[in-house]
Each structure stands twice: as structure tokens, then as C-alpha cells.
Protein backbone atom coordinates (compact mmCIF):
# COMPACT_ATOMS: atom_id res chain seq x y z
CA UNK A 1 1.17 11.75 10.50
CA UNK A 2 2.46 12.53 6.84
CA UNK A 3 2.75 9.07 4.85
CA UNK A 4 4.41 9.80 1.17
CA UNK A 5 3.78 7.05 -1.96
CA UNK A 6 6.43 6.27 -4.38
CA UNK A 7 5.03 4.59 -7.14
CA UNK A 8 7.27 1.61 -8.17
CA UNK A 9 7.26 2.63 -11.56
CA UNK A 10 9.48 5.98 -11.01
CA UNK A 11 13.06 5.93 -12.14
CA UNK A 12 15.41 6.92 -9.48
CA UNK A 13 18.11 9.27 -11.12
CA UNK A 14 20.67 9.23 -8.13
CA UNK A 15 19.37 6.63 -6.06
CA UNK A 16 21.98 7.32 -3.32
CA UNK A 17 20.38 11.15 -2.97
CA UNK A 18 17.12 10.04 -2.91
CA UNK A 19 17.73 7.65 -0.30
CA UNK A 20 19.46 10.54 1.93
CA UNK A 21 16.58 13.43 1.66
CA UNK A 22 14.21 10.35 2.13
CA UNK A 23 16.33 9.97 6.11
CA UNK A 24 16.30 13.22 6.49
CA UNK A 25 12.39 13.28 6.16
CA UNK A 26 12.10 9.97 7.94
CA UNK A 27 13.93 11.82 11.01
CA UNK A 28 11.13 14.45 10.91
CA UNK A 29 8.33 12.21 10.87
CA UNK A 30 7.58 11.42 7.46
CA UNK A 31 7.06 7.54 6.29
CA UNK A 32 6.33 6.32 3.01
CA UNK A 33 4.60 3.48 1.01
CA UNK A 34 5.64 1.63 -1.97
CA UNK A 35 2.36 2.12 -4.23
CA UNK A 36 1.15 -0.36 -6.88
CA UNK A 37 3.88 -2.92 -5.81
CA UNK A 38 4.17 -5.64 -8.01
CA UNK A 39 3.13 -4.31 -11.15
CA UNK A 40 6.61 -2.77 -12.28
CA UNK A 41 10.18 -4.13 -13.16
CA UNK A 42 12.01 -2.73 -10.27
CA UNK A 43 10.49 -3.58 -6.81
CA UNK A 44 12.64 -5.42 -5.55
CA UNK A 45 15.55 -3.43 -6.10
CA UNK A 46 13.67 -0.40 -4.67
CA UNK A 47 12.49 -2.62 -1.82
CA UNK A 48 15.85 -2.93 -1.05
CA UNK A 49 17.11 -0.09 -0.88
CA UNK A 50 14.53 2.60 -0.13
CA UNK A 51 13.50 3.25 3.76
CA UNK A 52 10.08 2.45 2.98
CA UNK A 53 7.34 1.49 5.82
CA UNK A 54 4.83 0.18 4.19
CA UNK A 55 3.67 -1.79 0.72
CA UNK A 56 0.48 -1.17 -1.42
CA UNK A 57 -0.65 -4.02 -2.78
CA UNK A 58 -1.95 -2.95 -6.39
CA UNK A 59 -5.90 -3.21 -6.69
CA UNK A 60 -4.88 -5.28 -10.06
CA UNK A 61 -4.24 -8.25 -7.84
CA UNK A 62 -6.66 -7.17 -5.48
CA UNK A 63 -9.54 -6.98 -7.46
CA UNK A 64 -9.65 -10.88 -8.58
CA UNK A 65 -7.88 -12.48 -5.50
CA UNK A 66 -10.97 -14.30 -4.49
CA UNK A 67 -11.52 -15.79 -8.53
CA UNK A 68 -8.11 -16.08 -9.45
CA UNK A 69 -5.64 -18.68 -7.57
CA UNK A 70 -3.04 -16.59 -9.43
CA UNK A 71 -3.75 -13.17 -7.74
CA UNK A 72 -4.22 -15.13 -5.08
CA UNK A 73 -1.19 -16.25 -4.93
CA UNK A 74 0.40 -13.32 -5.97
CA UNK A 75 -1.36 -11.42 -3.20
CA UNK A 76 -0.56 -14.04 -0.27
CA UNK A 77 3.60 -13.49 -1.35
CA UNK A 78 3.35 -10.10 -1.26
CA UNK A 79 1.94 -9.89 2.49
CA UNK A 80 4.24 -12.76 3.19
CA UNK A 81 6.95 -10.73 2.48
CA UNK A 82 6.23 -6.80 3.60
CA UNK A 83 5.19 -9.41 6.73
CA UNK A 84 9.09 -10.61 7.13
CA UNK A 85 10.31 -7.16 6.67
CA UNK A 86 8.40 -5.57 9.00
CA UNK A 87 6.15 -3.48 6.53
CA UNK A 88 2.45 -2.57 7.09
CA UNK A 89 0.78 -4.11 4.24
CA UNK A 90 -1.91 -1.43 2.19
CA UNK A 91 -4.58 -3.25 -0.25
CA UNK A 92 -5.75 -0.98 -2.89
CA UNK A 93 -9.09 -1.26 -4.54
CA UNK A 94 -10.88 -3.34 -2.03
CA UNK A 95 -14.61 -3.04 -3.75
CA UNK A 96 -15.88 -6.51 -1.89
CA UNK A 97 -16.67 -7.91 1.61
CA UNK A 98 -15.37 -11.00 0.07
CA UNK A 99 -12.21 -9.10 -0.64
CA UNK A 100 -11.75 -8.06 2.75
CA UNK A 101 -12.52 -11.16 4.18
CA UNK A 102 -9.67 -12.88 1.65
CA UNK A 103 -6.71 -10.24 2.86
CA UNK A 104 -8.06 -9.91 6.42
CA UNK A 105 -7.13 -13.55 6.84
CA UNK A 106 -3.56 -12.44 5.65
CA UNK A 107 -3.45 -10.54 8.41
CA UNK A 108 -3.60 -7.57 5.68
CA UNK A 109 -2.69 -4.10 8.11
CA UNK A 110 -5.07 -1.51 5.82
CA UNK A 111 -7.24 -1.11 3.40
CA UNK A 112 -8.63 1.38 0.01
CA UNK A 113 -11.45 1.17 -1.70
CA UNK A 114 -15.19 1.89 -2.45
CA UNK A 115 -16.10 -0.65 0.01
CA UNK A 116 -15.42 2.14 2.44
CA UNK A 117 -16.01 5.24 0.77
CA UNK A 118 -15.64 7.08 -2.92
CA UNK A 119 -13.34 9.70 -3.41
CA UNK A 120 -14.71 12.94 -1.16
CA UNK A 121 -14.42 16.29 -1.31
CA UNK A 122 -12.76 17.73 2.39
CA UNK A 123 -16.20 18.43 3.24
CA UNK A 124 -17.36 14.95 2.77
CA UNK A 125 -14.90 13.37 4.11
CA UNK A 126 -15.32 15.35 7.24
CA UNK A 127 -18.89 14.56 7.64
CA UNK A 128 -17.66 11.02 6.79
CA UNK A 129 -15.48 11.13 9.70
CA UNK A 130 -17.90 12.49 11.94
CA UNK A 131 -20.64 9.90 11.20
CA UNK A 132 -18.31 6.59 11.71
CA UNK A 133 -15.86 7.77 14.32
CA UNK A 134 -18.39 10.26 16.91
């Protein structure tokens, strides 16, 4: 299972071409994620249009969710809505149990962050794999 991120912040030169090859790709298997959504001018344009399957939720509202009504609040809208368009929901930069706690009562789909593991090397993240999952 190959999942591709487009970053919000790219600018789509012939939007109408990119939305064909990323079919074509969908067809073979491929899905993609809208990554740091929220934090650029264009999402909901992009939202739109591209055949996306999923939204990251950037770790910038993540991070002070549970000490900030604002990120709160900003968090809660964006679940609401990947939620009413049938989008799994990704939450970047979970560090926290408290954190997890917060979007797992959104009903959040998956999470990233240290709270689960650093950045690993294939060999780590192997051994990783083999310690939580065997």
C-alpha cells in the first residue's frame, strides 16, 4: 500500500494534468494525503479538487490542542470536515498521551509522532516492528 503526500503549500501548474496522472495512479493503487493541512492559502481549493484520501492535520495545531481552545478548535473543524468527506484523518506530531487522548475522542483515524517512535533507520524500524507487532 503506496500512500503519496502533497504538501498544501505546492503550486499546481496545470491543475487539470495533475488531477489526471493523480487517476491514473489512483487506478493502480496509489492514495494520497493532504500534508500540513491548514497551514497554507489554498486548501480548500485543493481539497476540492484533488482525489485525495486522507488529511494531515499539521503538528502546529497538534502540538497545543490540549492548551489552546484555538488549536483546539481549529483541530476539531478539521476532523469534522475530512469526517463529512469521507477522509481518514492523519495527526502529525503527536508527542503526548494527552494529545492522543484529545484527537482519539475526535475519532482521529492515525497518528505521527515521538509518542510512538523517532525517526529509524530500516533496521530500526524493523526491529521496531518486530518487538510491537510479533
Amino acid at each position: 500500500l503506496l500512500k503519496l503526500e502533497i504538501t498544501e503549500g505546492i503550486v499546481i501548474q496545470n491543475l487539470d494534468d495533475t488531477i489526471a496522472k493523480m487517476l491514473k495512479l489512483k487506478h493502480m493503487g496509489i492514495s494520497f494525503a493532504m500534508d500540513d493541512f491548514g497551514t497554507g492559502y489554498s486548501s480548500l481549493t485543493y481539497l476540492k479538487r484533488l482525489p485525495v484520501d486522507a488529511l494531515k492535520i499539521d503538528q502546529s495545531f497538534v502540538r497545543d490542542a490540549t492548551s489552546d481552545p484555538n488549536d483546539a478548535e481549529i483541530v476539531r473543524a478539521i476532523v469534522a470536515m475530512a469526517a463529512s468527506l469521507n477522509l481518514a484523518i492523519i495527526a502529525e506530531g503527536v508527542e503526548k498521551q494527552e494529545q492522543l487522548d484529545f484527537l482519539a475522542q475526535l475519532d482521529c483515524h492515525f497518528y505521527q509522532g515521538f509518542l510512538f517512535s523517532e525517526p529509524l533507520p530500516v533496521a530500526g524500524f524493523e526491529a521496531l516492528l518486530r518487538e510491537r507487532v510479533l
